[in-house]
N, C-alpha and C. Protein backbone atom coordinates (compact mmCIF):
# COMPACT_ATOMS: atom_id res chain seq x y z
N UNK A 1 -48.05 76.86 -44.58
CA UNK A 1 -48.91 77.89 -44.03
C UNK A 1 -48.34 78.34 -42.68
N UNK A 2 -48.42 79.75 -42.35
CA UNK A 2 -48.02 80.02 -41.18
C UNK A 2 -48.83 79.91 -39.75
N UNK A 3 -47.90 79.74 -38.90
CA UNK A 3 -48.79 79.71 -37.63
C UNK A 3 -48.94 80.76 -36.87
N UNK A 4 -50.16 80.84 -36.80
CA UNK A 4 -51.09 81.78 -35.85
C UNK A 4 -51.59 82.15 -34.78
N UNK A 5 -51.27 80.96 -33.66
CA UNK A 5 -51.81 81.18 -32.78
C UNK A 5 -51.69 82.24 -31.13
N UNK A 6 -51.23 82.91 -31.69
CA UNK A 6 -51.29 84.00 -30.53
C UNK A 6 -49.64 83.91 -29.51
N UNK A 7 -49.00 82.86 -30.13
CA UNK A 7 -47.60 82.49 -29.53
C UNK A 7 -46.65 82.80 -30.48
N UNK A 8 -45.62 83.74 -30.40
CA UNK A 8 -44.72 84.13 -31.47
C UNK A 8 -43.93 82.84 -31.55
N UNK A 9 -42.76 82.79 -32.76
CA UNK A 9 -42.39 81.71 -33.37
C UNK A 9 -40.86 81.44 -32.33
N UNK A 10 -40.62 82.18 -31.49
CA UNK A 10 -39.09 82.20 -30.84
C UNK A 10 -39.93 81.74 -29.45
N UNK A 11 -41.12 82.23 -28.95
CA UNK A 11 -41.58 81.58 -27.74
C UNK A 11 -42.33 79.84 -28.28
N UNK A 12 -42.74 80.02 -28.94
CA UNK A 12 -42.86 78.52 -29.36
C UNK A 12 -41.80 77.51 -29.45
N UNK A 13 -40.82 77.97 -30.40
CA UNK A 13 -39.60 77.07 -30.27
C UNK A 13 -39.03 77.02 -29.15
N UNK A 14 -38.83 78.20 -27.99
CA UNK A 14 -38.41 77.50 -26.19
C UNK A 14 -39.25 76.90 -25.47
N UNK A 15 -40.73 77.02 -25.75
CA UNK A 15 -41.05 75.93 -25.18
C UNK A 15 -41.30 74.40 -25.60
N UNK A 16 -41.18 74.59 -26.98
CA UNK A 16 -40.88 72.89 -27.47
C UNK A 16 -39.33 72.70 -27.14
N UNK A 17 -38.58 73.52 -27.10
CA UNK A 17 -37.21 73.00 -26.69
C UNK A 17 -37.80 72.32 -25.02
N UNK A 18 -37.95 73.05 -24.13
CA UNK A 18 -38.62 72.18 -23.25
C UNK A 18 -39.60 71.28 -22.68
N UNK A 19 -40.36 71.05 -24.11
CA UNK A 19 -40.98 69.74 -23.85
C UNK A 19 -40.77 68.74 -24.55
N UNK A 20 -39.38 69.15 -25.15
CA UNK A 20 -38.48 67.91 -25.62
C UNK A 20 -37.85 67.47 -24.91
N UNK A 21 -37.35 68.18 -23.67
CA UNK A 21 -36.64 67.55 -22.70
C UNK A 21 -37.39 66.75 -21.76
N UNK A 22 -38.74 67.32 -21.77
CA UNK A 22 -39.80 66.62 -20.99
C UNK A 22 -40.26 65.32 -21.40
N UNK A 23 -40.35 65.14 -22.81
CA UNK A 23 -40.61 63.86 -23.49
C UNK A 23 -39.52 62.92 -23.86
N UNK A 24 -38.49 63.47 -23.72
CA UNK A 24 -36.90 62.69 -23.46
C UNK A 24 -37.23 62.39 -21.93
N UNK A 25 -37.30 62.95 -20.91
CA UNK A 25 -37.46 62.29 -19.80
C UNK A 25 -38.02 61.20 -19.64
N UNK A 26 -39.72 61.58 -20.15
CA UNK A 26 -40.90 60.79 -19.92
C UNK A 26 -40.41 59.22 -20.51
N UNK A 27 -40.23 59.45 -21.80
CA UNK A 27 -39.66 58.22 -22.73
C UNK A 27 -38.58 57.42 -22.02
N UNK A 28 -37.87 57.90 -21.56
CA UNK A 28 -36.71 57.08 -20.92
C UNK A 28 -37.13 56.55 -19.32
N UNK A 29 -38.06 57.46 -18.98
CA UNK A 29 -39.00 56.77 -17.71
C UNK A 29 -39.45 55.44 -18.02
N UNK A 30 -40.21 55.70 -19.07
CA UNK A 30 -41.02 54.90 -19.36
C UNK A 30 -40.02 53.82 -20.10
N UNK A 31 -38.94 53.44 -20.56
CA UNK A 31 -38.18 52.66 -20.74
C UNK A 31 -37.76 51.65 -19.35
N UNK A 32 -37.19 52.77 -18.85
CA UNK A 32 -36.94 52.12 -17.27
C UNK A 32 -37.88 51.14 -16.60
N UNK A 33 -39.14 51.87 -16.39
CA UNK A 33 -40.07 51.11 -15.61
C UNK A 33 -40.28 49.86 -16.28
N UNK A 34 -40.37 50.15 -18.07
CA UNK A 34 -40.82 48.30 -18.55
C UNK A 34 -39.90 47.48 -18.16
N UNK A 35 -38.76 48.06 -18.36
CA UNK A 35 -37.36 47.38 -18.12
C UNK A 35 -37.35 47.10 -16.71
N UNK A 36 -38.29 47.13 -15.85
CA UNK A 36 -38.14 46.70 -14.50
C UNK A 36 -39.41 46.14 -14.27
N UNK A 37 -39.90 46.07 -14.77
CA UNK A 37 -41.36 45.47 -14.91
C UNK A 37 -41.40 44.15 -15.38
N UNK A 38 -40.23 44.02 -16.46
CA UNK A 38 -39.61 42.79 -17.01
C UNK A 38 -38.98 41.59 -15.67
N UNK A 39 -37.91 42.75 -15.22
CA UNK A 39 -36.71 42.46 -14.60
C UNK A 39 -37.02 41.98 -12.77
N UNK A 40 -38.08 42.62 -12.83
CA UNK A 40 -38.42 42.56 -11.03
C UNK A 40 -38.45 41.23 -10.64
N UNK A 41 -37.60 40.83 -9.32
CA UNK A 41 -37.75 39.67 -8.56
C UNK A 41 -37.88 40.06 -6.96
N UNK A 42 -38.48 39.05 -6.27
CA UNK A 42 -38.11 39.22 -5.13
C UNK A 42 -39.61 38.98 -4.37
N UNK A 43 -39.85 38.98 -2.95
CA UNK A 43 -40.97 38.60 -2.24
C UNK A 43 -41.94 40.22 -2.75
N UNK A 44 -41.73 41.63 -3.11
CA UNK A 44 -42.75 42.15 -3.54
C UNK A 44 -43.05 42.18 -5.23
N UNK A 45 -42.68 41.14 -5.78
CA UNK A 45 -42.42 40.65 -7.25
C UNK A 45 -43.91 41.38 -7.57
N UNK A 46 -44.85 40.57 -7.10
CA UNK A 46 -46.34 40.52 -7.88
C UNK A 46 -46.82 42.17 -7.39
N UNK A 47 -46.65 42.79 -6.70
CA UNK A 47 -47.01 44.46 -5.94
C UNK A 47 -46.30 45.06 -7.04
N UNK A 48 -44.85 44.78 -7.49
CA UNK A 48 -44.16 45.82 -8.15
C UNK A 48 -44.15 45.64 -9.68
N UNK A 49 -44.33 44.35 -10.28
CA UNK A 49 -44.97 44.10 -11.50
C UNK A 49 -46.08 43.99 -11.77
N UNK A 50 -46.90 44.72 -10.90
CA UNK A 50 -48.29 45.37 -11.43
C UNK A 50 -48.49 46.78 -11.21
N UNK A 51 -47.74 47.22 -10.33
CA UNK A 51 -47.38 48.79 -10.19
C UNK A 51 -46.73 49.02 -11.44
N UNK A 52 -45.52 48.77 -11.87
CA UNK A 52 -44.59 48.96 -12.72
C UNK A 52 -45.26 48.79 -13.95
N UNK A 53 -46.47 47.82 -14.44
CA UNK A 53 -47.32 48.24 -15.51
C UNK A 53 -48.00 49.14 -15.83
N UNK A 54 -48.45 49.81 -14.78
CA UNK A 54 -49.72 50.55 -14.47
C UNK A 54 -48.89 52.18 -14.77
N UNK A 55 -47.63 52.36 -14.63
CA UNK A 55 -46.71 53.47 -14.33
C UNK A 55 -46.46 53.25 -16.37
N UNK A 56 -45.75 52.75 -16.75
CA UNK A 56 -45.36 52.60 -18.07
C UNK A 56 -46.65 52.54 -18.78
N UNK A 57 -47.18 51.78 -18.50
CA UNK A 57 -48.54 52.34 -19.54
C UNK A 57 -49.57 53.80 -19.36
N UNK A 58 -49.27 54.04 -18.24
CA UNK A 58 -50.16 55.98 -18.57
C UNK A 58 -48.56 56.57 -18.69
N UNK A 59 -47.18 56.17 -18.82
CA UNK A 59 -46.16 57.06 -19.79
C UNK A 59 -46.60 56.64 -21.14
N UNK A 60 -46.76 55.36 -21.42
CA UNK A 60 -47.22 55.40 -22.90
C UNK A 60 -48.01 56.28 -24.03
N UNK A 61 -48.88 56.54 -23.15
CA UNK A 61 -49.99 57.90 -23.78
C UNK A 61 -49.07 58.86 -23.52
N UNK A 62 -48.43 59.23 -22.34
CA UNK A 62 -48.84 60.83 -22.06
C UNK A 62 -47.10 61.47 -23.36
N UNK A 63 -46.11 60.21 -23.67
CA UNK A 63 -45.18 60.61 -24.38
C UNK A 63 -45.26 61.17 -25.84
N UNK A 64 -46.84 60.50 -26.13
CA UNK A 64 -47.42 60.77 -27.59
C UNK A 64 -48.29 62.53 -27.12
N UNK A 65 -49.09 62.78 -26.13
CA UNK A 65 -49.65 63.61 -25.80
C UNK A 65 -48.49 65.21 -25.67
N UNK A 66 -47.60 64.64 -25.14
CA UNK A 66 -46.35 65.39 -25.14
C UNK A 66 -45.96 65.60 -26.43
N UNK A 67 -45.69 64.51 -27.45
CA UNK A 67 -45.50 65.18 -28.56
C UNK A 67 -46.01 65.28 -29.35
N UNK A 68 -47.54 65.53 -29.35
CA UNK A 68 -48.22 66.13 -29.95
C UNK A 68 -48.40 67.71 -29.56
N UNK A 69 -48.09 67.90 -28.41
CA UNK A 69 -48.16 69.51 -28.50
C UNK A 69 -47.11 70.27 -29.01
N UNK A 70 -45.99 69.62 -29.03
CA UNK A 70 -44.59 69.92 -29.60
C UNK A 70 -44.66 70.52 -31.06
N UNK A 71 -45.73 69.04 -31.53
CA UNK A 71 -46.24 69.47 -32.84
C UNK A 71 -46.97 70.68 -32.93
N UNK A 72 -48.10 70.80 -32.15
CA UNK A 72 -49.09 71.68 -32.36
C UNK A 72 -48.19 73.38 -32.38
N UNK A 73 -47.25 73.08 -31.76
CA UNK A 73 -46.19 74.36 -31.28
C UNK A 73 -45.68 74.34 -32.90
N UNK A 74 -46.14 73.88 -33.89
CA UNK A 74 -45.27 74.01 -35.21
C UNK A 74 -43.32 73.67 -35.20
N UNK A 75 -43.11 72.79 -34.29
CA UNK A 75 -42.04 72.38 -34.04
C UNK A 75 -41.75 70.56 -34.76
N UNK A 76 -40.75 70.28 -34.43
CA UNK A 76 -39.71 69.02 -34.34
C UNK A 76 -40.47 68.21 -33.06
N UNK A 77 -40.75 67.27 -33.26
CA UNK A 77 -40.87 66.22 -31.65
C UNK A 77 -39.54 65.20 -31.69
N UNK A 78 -38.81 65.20 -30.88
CA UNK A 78 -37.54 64.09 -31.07
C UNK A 78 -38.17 62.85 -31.11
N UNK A 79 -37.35 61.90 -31.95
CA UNK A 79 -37.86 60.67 -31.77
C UNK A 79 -37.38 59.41 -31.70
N UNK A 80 -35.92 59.65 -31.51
CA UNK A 80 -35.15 58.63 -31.32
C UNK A 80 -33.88 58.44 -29.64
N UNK A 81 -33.64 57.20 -29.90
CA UNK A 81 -32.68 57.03 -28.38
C UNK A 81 -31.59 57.70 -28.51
N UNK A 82 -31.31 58.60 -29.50
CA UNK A 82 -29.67 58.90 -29.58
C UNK A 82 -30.26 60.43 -28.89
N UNK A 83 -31.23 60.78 -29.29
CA UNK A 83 -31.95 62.43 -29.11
C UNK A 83 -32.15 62.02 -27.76
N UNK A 84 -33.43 61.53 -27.56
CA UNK A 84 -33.30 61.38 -25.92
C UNK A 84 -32.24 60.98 -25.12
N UNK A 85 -31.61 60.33 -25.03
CA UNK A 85 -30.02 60.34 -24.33
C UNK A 85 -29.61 61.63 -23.84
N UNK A 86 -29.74 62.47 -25.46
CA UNK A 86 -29.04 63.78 -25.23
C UNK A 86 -29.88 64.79 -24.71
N UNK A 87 -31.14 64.44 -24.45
CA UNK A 87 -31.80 65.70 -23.67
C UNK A 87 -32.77 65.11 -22.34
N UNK A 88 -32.43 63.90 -22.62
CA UNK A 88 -32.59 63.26 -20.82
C UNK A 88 -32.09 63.54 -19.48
N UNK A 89 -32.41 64.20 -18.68
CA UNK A 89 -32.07 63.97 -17.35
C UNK A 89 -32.19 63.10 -16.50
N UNK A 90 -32.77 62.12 -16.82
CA UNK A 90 -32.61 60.23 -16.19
C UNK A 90 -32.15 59.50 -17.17
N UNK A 91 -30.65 59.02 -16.30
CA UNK A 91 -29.77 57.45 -16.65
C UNK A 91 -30.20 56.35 -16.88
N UNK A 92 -29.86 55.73 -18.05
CA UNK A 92 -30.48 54.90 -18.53
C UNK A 92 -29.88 53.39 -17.15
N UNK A 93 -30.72 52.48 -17.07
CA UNK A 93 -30.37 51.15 -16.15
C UNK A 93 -29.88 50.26 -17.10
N UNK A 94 -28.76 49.66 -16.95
CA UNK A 94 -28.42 48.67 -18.28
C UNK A 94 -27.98 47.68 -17.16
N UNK A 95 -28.45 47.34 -16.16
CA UNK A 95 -28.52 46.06 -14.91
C UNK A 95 -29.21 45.68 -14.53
N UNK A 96 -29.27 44.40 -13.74
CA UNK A 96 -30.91 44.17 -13.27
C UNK A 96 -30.49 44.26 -11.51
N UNK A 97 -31.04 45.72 -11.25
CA UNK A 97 -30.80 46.22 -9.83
C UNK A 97 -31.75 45.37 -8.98
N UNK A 98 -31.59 45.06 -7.60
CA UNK A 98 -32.69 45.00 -6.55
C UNK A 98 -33.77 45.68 -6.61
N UNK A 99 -34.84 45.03 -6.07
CA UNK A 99 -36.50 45.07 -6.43
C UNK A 99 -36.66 46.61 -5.90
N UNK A 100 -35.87 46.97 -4.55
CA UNK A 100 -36.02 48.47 -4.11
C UNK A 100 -35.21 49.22 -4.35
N UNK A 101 -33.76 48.90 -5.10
CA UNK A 101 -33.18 49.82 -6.25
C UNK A 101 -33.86 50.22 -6.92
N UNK A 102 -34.65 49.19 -7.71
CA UNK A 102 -35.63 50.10 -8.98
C UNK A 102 -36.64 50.70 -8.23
N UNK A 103 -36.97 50.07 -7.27
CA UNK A 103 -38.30 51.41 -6.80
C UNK A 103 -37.45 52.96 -6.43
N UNK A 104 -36.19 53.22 -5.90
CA UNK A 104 -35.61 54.02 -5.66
C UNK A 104 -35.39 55.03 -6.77
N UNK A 105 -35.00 54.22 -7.64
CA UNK A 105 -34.70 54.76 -9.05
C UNK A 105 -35.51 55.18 -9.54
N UNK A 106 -36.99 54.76 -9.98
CA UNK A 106 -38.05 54.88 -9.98
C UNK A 106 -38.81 56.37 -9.80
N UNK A 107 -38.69 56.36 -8.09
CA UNK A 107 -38.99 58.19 -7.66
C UNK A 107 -37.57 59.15 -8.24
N UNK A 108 -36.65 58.31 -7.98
CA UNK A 108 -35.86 59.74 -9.06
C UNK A 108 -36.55 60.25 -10.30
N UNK A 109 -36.83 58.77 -10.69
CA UNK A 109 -36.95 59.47 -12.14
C UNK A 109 -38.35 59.95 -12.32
N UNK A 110 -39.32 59.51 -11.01
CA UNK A 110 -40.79 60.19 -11.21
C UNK A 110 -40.34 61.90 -10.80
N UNK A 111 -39.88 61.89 -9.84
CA UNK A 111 -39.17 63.54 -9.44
C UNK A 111 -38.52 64.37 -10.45
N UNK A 112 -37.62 63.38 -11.11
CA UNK A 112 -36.91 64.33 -12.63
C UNK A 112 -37.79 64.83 -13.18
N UNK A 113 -38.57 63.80 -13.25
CA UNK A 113 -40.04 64.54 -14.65
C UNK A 113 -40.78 65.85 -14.05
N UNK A 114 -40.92 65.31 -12.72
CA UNK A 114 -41.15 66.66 -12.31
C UNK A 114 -40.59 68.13 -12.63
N UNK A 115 -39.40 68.34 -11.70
CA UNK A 115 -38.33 68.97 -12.14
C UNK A 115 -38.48 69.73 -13.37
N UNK A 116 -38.50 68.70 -14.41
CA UNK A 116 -38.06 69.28 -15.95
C UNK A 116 -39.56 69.99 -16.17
N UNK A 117 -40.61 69.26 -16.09
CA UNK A 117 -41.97 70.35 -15.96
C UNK A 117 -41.72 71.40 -15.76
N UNK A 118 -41.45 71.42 -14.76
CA UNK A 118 -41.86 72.69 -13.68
C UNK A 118 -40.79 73.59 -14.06
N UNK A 119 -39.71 73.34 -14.72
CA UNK A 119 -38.85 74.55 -15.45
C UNK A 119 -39.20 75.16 -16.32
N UNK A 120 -39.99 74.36 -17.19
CA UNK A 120 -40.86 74.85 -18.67
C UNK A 120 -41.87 75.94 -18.10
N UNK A 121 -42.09 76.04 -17.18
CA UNK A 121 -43.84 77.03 -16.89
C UNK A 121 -42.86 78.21 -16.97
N UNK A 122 -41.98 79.41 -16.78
CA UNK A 122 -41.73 80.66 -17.12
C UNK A 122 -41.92 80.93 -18.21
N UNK A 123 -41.52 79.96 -19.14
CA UNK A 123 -41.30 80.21 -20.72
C UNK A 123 -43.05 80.36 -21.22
N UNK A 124 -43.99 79.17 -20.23
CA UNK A 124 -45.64 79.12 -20.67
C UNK A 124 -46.03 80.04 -20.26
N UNK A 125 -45.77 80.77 -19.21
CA UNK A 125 -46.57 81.63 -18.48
C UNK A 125 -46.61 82.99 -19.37
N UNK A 126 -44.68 83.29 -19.98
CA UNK A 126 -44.40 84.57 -20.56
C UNK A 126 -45.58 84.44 -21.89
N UNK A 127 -45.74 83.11 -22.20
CA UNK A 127 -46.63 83.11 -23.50
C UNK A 127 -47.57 83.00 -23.46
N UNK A 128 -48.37 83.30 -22.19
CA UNK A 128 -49.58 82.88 -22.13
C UNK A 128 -50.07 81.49 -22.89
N UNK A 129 -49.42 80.35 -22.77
CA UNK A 129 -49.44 79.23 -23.32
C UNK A 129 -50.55 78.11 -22.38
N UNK A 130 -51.78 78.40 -22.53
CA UNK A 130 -52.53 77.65 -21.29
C UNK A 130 -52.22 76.34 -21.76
N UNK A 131 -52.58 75.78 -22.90
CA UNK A 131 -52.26 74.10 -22.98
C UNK A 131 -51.49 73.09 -23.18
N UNK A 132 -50.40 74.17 -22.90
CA UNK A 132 -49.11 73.75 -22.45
C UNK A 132 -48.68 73.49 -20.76
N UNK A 133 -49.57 74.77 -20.31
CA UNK A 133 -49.83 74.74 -19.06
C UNK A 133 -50.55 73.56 -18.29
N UNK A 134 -51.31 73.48 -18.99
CA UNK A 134 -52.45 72.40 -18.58
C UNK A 134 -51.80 71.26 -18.60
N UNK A 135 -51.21 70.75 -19.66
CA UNK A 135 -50.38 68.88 -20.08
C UNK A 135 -49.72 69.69 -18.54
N UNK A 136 -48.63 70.33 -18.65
CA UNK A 136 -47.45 70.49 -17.66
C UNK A 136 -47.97 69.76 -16.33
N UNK A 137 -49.12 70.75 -16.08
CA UNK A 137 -49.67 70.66 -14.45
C UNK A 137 -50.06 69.00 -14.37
N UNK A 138 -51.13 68.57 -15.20
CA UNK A 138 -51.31 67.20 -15.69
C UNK A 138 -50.13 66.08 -15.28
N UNK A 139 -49.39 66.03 -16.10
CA UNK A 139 -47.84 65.54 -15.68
C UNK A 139 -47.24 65.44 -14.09
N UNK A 140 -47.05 66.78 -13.87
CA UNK A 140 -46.58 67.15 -12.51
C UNK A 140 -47.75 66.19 -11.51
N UNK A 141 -48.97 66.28 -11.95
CA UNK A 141 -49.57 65.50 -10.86
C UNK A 141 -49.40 63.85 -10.98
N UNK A 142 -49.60 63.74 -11.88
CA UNK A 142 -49.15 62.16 -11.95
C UNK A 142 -47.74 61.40 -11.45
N UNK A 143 -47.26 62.66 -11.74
CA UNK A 143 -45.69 62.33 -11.21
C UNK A 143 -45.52 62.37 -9.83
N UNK A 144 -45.88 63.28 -9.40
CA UNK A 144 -46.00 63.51 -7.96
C UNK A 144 -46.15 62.57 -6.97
N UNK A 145 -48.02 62.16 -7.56
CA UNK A 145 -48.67 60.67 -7.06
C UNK A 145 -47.44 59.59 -7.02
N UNK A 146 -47.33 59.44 -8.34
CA UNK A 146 -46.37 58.07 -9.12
C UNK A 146 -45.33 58.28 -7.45
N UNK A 147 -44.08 59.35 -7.69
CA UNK A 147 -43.10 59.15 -6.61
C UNK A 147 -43.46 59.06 -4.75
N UNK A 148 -44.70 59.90 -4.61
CA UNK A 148 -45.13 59.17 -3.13
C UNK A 148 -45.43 57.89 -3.11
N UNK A 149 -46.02 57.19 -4.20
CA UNK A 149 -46.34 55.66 -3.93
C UNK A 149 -45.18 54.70 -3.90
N UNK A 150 -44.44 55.25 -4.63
CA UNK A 150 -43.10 54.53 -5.20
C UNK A 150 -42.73 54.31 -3.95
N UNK A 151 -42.42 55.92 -2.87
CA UNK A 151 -41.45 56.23 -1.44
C UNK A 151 -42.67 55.80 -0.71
N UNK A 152 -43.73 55.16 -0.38
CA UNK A 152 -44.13 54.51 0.47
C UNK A 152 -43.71 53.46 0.45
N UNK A 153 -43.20 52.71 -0.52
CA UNK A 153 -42.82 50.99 -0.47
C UNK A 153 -41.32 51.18 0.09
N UNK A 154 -40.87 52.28 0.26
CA UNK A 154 -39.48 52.30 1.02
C UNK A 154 -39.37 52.55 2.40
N UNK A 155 -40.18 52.36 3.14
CA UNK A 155 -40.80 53.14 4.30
C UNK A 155 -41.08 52.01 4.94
């Protein structure tokens, strides 16, 4: 059946192209942080492995929420590490860095997510795409929060 909703089929597919990159981000965020959530040592051990849960588990939802609109866009949602790799803009950690390496790393990669958001809104805006708009802004704020808290523990 065809889709209808008021978004032609070439503006739909650019903006699931960019919230595939957004959910390649998110996903590989959210890789990182468990992976340091695991990995964390040091005198702020117990501050940053309960931060570092609290960060990976609201990516947990919001990567399914992400690709569910992908879906709703009558699109593809990527779903594997070889896809995200390739449309990630955060490096994967395959070390176990210092406790404020990973917090460093951390706001990069809360800032990337940003970033990659906030590129997608021309493509929402041309489409009048509000709930695309809405997750976006959603995101952007969490992320936002997420990297000032992160850059207060560096301070």
């Amino acid at each position: 059946m065809q889709v209808d909703i008021g978004i032609t089929e070439p503006q739909r597919k650019k903006i699931a192209d960019g919230l595939s990159r957004l959910l390649a981000d998110s996903y590989t965020l959210y890789l990182k942080t468990h992976n340091f959530h695991w990995n964390v040592t040091g005198p702020m051990f117990s501050t940053l492995h309960t931060l570092f849960e609290q960060h990976y588990t609201e990516l947990a939802l919001a990567v399914d929420e992400i690709a569910e609109r992908i879906r709703a866009l009558d699109c593809p949602a990527p779903g594997s590490y070889k896809q995200f790799s390739e449309l990630s803009a955060i490096r994967e950690e395959t070390g176990t860095p210092a406790a404020e390496d990973m917090v460093r790393q951390l706001v990069e990669g809360q800032e990337t997510v940003v970033r990659t958001a906030r590129s997608i809104f021309p493509s929402v805006e041309e489409a009048n795409d509000e709930p695309t708009a809405d997750l976006l802004t959603q995101r952007m704020q969490v992320h936002e929060k997420n990297a000032w808290m992160l850059r207060s523990l560096l301070q």
